[in-house]
N, C-alpha and C. Protein backbone atom coordinates (compact mmCIF):
# COMPACT_ATOMS: atom_id res chain seq x y z
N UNK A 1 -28.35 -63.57 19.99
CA UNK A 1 -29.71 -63.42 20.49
C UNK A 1 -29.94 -61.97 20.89
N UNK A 2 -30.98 -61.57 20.45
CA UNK A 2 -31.40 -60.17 21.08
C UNK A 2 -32.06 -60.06 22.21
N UNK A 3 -31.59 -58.67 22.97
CA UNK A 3 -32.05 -58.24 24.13
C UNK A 3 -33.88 -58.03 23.39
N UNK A 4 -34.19 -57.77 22.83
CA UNK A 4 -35.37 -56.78 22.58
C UNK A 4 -36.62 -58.26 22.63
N UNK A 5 -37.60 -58.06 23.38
CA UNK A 5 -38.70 -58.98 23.33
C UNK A 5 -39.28 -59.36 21.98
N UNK A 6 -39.46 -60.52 21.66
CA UNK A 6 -40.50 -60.37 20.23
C UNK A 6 -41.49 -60.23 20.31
N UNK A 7 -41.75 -59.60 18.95
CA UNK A 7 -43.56 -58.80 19.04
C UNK A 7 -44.29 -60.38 18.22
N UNK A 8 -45.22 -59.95 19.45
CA UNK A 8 -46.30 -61.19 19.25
C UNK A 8 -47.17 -60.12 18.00
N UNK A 9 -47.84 -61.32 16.82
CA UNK A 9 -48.20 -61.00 15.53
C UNK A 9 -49.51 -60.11 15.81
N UNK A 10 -49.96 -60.32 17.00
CA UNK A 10 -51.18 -59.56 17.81
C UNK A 10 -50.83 -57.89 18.29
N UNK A 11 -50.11 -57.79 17.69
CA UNK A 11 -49.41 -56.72 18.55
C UNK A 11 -48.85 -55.37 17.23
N UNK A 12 -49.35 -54.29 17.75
CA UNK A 12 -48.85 -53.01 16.79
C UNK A 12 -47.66 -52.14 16.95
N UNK A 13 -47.48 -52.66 18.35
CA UNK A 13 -46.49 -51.84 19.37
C UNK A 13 -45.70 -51.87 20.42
N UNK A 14 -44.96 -51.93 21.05
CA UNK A 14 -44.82 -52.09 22.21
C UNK A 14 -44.59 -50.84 23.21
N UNK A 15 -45.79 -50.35 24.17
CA UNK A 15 -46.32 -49.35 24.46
C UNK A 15 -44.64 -49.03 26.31
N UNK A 16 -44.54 -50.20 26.44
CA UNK A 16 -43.89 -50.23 28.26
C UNK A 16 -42.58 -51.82 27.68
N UNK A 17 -41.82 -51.00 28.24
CA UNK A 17 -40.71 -52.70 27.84
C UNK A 17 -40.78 -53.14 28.94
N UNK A 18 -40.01 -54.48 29.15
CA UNK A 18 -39.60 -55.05 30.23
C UNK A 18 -39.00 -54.43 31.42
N UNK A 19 -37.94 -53.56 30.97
CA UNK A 19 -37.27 -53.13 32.01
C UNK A 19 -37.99 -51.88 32.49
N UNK A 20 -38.96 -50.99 31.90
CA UNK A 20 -39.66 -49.88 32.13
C UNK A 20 -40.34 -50.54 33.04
N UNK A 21 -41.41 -51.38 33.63
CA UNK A 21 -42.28 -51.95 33.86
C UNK A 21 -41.54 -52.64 35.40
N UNK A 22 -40.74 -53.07 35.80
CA UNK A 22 -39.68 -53.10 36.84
C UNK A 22 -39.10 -52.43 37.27
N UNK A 23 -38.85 -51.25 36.82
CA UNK A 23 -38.44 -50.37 37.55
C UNK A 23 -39.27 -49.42 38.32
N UNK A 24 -40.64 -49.32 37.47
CA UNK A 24 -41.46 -48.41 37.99
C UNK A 24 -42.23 -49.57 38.93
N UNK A 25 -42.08 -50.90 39.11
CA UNK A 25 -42.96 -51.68 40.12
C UNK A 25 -41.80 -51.58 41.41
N UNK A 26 -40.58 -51.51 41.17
CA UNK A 26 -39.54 -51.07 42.28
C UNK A 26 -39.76 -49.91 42.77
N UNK A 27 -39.71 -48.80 42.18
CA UNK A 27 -40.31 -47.40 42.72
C UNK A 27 -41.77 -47.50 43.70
N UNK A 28 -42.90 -48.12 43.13
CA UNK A 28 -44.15 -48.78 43.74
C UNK A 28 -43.64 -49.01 45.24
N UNK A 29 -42.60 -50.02 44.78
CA UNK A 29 -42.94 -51.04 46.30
C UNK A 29 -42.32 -49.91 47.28
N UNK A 30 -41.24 -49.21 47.20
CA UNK A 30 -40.22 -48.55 47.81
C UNK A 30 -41.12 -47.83 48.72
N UNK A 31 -41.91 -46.81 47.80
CA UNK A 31 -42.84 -45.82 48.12
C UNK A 31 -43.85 -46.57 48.64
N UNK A 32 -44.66 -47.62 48.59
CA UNK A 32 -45.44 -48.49 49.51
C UNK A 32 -44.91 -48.69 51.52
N UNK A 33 -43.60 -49.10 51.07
CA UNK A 33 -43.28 -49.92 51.80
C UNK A 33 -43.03 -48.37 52.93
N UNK A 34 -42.58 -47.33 52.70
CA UNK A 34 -42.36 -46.08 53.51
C UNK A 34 -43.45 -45.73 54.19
N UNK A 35 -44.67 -45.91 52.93
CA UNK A 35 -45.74 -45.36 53.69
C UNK A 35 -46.53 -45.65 54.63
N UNK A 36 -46.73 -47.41 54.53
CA UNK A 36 -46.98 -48.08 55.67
C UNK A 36 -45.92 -48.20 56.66
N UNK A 37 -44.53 -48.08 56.68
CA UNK A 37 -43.99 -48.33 57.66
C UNK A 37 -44.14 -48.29 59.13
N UNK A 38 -43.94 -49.58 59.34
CA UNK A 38 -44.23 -50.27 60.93
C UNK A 38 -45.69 -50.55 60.90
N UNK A 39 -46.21 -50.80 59.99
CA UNK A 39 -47.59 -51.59 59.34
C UNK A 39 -47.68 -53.18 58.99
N UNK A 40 -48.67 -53.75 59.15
CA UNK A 40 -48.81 -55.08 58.63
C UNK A 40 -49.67 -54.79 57.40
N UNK A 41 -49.40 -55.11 56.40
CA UNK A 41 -50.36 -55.09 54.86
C UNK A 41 -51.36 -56.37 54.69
N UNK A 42 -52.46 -56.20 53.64
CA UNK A 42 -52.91 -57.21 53.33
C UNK A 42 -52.99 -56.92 52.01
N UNK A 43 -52.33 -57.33 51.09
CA UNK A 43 -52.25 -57.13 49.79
C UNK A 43 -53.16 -57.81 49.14
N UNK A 44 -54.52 -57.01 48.40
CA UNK A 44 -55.33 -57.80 47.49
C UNK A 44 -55.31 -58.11 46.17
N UNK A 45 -54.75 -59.45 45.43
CA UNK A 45 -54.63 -59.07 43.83
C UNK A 45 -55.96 -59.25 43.36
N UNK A 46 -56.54 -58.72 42.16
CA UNK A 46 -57.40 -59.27 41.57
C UNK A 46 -57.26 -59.83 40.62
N UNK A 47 -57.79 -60.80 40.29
CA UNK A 47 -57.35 -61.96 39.36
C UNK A 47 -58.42 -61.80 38.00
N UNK A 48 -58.16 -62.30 36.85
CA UNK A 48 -56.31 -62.65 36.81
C UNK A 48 -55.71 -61.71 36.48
N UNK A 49 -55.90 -60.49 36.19
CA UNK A 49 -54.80 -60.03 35.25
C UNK A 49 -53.67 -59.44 35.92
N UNK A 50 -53.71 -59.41 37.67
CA UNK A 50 -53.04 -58.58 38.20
C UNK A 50 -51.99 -59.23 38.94
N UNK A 51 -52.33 -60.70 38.68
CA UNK A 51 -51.03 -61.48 39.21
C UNK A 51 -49.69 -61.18 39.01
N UNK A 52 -49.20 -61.17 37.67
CA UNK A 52 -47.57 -60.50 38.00
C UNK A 52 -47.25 -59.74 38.25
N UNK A 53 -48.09 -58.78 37.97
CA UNK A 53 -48.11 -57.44 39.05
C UNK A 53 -48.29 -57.45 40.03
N UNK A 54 -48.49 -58.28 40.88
CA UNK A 54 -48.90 -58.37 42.37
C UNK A 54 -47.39 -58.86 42.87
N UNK A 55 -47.30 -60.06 42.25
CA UNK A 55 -45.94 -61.24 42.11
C UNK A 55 -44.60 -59.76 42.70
N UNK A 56 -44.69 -59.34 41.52
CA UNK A 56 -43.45 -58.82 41.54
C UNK A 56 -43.59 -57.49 42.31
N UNK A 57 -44.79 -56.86 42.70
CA UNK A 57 -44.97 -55.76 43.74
C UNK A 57 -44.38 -56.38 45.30
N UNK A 58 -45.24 -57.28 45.29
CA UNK A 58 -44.95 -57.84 46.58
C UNK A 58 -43.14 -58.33 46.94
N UNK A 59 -42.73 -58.41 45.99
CA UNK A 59 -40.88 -58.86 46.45
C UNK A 59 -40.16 -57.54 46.33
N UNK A 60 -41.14 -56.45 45.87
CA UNK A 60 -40.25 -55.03 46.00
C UNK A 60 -41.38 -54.47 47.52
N UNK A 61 -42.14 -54.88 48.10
CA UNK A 61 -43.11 -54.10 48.99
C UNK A 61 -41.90 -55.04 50.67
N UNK A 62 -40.97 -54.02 51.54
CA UNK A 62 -40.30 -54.69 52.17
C UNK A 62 -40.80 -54.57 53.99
N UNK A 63 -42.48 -54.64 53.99
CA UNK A 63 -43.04 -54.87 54.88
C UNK A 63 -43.92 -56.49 55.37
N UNK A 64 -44.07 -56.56 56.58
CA UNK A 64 -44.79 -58.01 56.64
C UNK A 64 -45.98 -57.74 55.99
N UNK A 65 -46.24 -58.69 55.18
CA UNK A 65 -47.42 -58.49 54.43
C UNK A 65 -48.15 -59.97 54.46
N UNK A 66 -49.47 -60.17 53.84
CA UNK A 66 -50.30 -61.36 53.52
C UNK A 66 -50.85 -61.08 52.06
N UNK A 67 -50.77 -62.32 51.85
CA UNK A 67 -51.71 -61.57 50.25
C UNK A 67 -52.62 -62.71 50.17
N UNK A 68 -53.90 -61.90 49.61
CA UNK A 68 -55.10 -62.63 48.96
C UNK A 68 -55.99 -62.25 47.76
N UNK A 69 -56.74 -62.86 47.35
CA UNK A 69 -57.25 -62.87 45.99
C UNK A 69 -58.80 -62.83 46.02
N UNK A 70 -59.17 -61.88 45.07
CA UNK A 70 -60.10 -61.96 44.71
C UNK A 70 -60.41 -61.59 43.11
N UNK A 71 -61.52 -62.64 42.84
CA UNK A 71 -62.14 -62.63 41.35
C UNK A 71 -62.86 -62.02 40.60
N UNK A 72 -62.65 -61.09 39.79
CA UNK A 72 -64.49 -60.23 39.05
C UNK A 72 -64.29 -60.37 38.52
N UNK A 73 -65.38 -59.91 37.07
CA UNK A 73 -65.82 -60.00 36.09
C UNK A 73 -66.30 -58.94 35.60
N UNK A 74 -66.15 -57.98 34.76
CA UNK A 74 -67.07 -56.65 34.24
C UNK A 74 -67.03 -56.57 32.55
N UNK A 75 -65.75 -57.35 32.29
CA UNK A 75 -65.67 -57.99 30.52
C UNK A 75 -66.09 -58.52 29.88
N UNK A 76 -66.24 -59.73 30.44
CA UNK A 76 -66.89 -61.05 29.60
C UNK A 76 -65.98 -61.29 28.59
N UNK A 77 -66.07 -61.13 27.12
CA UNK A 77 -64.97 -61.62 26.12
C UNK A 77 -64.55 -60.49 25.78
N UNK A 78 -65.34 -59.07 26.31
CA UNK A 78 -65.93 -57.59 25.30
C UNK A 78 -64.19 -57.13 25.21
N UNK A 79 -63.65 -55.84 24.99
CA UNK A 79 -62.69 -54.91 24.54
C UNK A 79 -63.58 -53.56 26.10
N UNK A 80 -64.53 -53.88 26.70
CA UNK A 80 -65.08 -53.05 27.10
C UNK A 80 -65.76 -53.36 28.61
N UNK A 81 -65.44 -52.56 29.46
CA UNK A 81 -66.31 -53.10 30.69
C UNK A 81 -67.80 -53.08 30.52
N UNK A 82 -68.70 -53.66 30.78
CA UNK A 82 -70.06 -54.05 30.48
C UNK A 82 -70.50 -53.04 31.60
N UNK A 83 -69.99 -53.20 32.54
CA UNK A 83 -70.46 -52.16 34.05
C UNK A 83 -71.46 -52.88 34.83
N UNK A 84 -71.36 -53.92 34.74
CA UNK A 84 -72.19 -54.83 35.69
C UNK A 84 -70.74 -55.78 36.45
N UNK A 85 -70.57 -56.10 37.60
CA UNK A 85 -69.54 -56.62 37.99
C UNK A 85 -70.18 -57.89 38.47
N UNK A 86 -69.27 -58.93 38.88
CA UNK A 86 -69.45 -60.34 39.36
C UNK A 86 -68.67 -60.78 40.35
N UNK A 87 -68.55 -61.16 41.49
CA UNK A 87 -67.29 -61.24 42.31
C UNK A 87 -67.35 -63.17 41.47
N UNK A 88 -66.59 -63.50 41.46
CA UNK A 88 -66.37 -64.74 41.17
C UNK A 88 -65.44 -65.62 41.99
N UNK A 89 -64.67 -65.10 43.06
CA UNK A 89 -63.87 -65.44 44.03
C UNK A 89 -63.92 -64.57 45.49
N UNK A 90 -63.90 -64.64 46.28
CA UNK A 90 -64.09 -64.25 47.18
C UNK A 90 -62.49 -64.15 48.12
N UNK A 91 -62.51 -63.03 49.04
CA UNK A 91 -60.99 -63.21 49.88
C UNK A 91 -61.48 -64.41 51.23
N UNK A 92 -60.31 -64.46 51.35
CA UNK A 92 -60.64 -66.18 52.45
C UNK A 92 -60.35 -65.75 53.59
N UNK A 93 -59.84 -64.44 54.29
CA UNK A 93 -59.45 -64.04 54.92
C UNK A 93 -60.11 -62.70 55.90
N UNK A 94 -60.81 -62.70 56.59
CA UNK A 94 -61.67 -61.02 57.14
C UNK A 94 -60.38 -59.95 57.08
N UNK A 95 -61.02 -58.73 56.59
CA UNK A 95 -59.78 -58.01 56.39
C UNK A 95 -60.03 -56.71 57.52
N UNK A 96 -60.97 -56.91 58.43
CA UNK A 96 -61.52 -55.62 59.12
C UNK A 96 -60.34 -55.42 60.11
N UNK A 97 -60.34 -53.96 60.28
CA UNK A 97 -58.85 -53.76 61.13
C UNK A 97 -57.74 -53.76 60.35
N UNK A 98 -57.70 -54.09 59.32
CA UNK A 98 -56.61 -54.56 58.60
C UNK A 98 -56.08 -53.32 57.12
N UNK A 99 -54.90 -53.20 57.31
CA UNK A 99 -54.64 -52.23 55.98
C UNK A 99 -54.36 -53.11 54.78
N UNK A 100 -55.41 -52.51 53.96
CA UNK A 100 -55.40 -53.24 52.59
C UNK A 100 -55.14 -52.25 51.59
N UNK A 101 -54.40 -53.10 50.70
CA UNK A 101 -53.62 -52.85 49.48
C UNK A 101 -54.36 -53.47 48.29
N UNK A 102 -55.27 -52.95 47.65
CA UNK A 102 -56.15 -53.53 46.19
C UNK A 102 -54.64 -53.44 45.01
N UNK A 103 -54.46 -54.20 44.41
CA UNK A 103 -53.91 -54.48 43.27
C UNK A 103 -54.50 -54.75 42.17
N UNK A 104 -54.51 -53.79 41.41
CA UNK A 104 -55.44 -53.84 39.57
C UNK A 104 -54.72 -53.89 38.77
N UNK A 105 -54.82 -55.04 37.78
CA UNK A 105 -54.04 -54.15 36.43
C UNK A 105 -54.35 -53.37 35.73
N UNK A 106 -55.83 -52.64 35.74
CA UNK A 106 -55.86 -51.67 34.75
C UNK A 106 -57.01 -51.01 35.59
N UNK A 107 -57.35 -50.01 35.17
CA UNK A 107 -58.39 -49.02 35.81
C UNK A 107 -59.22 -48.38 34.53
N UNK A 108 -60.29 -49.11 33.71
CA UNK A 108 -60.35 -48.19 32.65
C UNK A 108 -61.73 -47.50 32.78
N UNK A 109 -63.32 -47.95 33.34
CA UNK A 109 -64.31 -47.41 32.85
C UNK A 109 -63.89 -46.99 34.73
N UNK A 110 -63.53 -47.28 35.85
CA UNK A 110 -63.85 -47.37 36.98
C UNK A 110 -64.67 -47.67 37.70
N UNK A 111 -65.74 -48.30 37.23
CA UNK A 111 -66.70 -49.16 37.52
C UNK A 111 -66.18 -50.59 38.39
N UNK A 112 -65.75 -51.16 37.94
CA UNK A 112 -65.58 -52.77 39.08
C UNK A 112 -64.56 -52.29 39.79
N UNK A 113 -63.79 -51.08 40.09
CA UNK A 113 -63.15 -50.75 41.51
C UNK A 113 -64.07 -49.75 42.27
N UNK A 114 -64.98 -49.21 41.63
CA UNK A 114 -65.86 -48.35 42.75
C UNK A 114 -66.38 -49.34 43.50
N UNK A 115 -67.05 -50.51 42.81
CA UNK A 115 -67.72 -51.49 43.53
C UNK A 115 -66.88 -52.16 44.57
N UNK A 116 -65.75 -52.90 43.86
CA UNK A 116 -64.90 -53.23 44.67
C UNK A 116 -64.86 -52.44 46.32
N UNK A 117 -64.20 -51.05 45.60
CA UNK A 117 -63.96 -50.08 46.94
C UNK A 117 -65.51 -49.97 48.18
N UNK A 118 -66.81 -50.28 47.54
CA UNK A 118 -67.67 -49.73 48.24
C UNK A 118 -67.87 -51.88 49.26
N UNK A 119 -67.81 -53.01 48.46
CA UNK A 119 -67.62 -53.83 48.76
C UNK A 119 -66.67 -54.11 50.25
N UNK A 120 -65.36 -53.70 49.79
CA UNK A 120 -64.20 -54.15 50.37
C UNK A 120 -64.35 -52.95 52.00
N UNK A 121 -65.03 -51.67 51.91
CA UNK A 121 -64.60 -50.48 52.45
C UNK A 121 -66.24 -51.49 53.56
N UNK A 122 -67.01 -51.95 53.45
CA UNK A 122 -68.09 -52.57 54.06
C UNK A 122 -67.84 -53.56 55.23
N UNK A 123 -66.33 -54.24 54.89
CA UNK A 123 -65.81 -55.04 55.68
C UNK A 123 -64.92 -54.35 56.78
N UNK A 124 -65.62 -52.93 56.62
CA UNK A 124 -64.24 -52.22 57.86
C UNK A 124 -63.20 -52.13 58.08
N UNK A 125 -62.33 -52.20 57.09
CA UNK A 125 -60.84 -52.38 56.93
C UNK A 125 -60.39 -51.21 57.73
N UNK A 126 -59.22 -51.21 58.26
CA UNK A 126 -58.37 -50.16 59.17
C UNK A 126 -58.20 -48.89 57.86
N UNK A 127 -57.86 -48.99 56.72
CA UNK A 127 -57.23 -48.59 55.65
C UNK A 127 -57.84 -49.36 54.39
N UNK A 128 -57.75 -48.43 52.88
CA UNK A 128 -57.98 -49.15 51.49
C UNK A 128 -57.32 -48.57 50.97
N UNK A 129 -56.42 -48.83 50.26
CA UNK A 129 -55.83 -47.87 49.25
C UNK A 129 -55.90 -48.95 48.00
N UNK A 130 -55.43 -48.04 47.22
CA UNK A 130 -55.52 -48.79 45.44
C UNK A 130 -53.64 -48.37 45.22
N UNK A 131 -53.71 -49.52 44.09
CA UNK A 131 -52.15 -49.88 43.57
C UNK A 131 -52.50 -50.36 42.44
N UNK A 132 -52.25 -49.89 41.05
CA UNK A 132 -52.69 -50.28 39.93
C UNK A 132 -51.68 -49.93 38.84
N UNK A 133 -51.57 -51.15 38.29
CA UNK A 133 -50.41 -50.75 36.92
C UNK A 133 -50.46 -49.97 35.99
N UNK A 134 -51.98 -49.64 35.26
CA UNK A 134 -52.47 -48.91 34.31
C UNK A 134 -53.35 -48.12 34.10
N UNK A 135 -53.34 -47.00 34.26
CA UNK A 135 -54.66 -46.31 34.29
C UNK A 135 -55.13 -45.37 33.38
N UNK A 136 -56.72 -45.42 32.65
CA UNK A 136 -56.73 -44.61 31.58
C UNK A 136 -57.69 -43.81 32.31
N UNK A 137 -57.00 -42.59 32.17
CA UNK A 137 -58.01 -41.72 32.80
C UNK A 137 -59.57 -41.39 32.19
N UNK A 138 -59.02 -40.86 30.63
CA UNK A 138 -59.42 -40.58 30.02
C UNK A 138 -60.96 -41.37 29.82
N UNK A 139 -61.00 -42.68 30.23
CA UNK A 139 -61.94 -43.88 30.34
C UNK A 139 -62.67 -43.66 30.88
N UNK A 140 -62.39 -43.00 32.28
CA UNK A 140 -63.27 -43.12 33.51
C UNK A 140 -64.73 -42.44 33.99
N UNK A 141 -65.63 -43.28 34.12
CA UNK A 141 -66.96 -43.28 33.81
C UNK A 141 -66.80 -42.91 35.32
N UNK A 142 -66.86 -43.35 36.18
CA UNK A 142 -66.73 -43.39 37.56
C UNK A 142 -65.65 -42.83 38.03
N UNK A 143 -64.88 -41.50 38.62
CA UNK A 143 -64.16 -41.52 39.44
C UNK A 143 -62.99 -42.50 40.52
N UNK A 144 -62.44 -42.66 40.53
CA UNK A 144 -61.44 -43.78 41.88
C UNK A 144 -60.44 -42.60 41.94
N UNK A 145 -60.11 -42.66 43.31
CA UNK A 145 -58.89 -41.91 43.81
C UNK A 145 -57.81 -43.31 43.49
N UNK A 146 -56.75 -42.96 42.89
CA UNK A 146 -55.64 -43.99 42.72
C UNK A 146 -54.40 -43.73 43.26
N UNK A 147 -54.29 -44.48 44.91
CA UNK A 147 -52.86 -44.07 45.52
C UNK A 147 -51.67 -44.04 44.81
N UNK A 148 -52.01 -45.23 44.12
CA UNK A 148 -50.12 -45.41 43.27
C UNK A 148 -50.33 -46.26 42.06
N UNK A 149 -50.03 -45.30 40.97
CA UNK A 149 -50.05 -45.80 39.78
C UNK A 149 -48.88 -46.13 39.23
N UNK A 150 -48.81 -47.16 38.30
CA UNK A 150 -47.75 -47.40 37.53
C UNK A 150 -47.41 -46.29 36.50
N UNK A 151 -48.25 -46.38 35.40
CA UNK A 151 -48.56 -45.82 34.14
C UNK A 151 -50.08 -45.40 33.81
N UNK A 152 -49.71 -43.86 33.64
CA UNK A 152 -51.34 -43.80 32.46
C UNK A 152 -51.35 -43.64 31.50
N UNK A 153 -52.40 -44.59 31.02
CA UNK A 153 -52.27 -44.55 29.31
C UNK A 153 -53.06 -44.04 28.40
N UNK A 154 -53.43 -43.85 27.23
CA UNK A 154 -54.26 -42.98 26.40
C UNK A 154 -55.76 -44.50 26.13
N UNK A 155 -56.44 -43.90 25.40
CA UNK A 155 -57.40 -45.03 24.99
C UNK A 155 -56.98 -46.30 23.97
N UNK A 156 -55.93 -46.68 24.32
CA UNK A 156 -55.61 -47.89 23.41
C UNK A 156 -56.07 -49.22 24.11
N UNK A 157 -56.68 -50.07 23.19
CA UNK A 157 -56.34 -51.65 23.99
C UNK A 157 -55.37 -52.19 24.12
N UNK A 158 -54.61 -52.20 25.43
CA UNK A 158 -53.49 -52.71 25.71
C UNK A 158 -53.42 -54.58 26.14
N UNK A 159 -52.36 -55.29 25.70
CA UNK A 159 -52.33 -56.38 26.67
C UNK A 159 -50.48 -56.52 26.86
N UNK A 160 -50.69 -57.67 27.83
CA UNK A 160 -49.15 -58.17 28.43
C UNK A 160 -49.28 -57.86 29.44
N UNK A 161 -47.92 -58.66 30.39
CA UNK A 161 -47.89 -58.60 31.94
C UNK A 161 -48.82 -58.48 32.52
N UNK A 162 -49.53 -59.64 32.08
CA UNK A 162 -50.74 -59.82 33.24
C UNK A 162 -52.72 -59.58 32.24
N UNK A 163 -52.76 -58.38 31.53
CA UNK A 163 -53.26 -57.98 30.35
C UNK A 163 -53.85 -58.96 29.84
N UNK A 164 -55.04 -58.95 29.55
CA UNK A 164 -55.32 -59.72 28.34
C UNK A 164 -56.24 -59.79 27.38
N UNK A 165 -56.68 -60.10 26.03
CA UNK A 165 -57.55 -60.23 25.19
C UNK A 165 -58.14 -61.58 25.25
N UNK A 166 -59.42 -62.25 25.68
CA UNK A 166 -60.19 -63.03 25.61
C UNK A 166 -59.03 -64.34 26.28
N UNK A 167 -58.64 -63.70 27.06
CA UNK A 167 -57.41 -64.84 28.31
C UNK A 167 -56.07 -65.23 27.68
N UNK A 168 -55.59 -64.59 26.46
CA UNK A 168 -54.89 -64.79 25.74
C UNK A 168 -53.51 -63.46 26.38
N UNK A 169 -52.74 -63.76 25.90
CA UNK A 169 -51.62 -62.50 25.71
C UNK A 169 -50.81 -61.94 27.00
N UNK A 170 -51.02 -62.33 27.73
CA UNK A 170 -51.26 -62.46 29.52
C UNK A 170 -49.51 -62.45 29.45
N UNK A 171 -49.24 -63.54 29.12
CA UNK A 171 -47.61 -63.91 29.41
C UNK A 171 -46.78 -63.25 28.42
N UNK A 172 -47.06 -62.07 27.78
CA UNK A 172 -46.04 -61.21 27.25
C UNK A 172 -45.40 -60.47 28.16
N UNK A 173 -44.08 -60.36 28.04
CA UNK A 173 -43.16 -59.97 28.95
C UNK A 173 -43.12 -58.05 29.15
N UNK A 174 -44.08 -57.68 28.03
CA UNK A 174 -43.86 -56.08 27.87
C UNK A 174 -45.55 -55.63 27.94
N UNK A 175 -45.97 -54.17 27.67
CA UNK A 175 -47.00 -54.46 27.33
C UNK A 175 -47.01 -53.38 26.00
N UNK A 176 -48.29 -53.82 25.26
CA UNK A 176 -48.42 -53.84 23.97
C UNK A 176 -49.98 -53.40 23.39
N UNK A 177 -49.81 -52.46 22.26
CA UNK A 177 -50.76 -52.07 21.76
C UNK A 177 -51.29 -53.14 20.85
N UNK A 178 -52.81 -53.70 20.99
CA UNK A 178 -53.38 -54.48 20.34
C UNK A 178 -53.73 -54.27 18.66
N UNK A 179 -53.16 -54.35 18.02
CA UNK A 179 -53.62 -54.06 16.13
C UNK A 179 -55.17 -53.85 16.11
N UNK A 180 -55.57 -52.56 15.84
CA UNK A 180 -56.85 -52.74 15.21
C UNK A 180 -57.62 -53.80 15.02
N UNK A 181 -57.18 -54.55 13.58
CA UNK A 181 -58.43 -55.58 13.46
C UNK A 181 -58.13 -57.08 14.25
N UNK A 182 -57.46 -56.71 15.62
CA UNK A 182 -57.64 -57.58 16.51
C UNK A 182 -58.48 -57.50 17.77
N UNK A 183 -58.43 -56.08 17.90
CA UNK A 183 -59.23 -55.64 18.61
C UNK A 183 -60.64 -55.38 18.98
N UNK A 184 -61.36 -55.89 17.69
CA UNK A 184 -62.38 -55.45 17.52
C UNK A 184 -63.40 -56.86 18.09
């Protein structure tokens, strides 16, 4: 049996392996966990794509923490943020006073984290910082200051770990450049 992941038929590339992608979410938490030290966190994922990234931030982040969720929308089925956002879930929790930790998986037009940030920053939080796996700079329509990035990437459509094309591709273990005429 091989070490090497198989490439899903959706796939042109594999842009981040498994073990790249864990090590740099270990580095994350390390450097998280220093900076708040002697802090209580409230870790926000946004769903879905940022769940295993959250998953596995949070067992490398070695402060008391809480985590909660919240839902948008700025895609729809598109390859493209539309730039209209939707909260579709809400956090269950008041976060005012509280240092919060946003978790994204990707950062591409910066549009549904400005909102986010101007949203979330309304509730008076003690602290906001951003924590995001992927970021294309190059994308960014909107500005975001990004405390701690994983990876930045060029203009490709990426999916895996969390990632996805029309809710699909999510549970690839790496992440991966989407083939052209899948992408479209």
């Amino acid at each position: 049996m091989s070490d090497k992941p198989a490439l899903d038929k959706h796939i042109a590339r594999i842009l981040i392996d498994p073990e790249a992608i864990q090590k740099r979410i270990a580095e994350l938490g390390q450097q998280i966990s220093n900076d708040y030290k002697g802090e209580e966190l409230v870790v926000v994922c946004i769903l879905k794509g940022a769940f295993l990234f959250t998953s596995d931030l949070c067992r490398n982040i070695t402060l008391p923490q809480k985590l909660d969720f919240m839902a948008v929308s700025s895609y729809g089925h598109s390859t493209r943020s539309s730039g209209i956002v939707r909260i579709e879930k809400d956090l269950s929790e008041s976060i005012e006073d509280k240092h919060v930790l946003i978790v994204e998986d990707i950062i591409d037009s910066g549009l549904t984290m400005s909102y986010l940030l101007k949203i979330l920053g309304d509730r008076k939080p003690a602290s906001i910082k951003i924590c995001v796996l992927c970021n294309k700079p190059a994308n960014q329509q909107q500005f975001v200051h990004i405390d701690y990035c994983g990876f930045k990437l060029e203009d490709e459509f990426v999916v895996g770990y969390g990632l996805d094309f029309r809710g699909y591709l999510r549970n690839l273990p790496y992440i991966g450049v989407v083939k052209p005429e899948y992408a479209e």
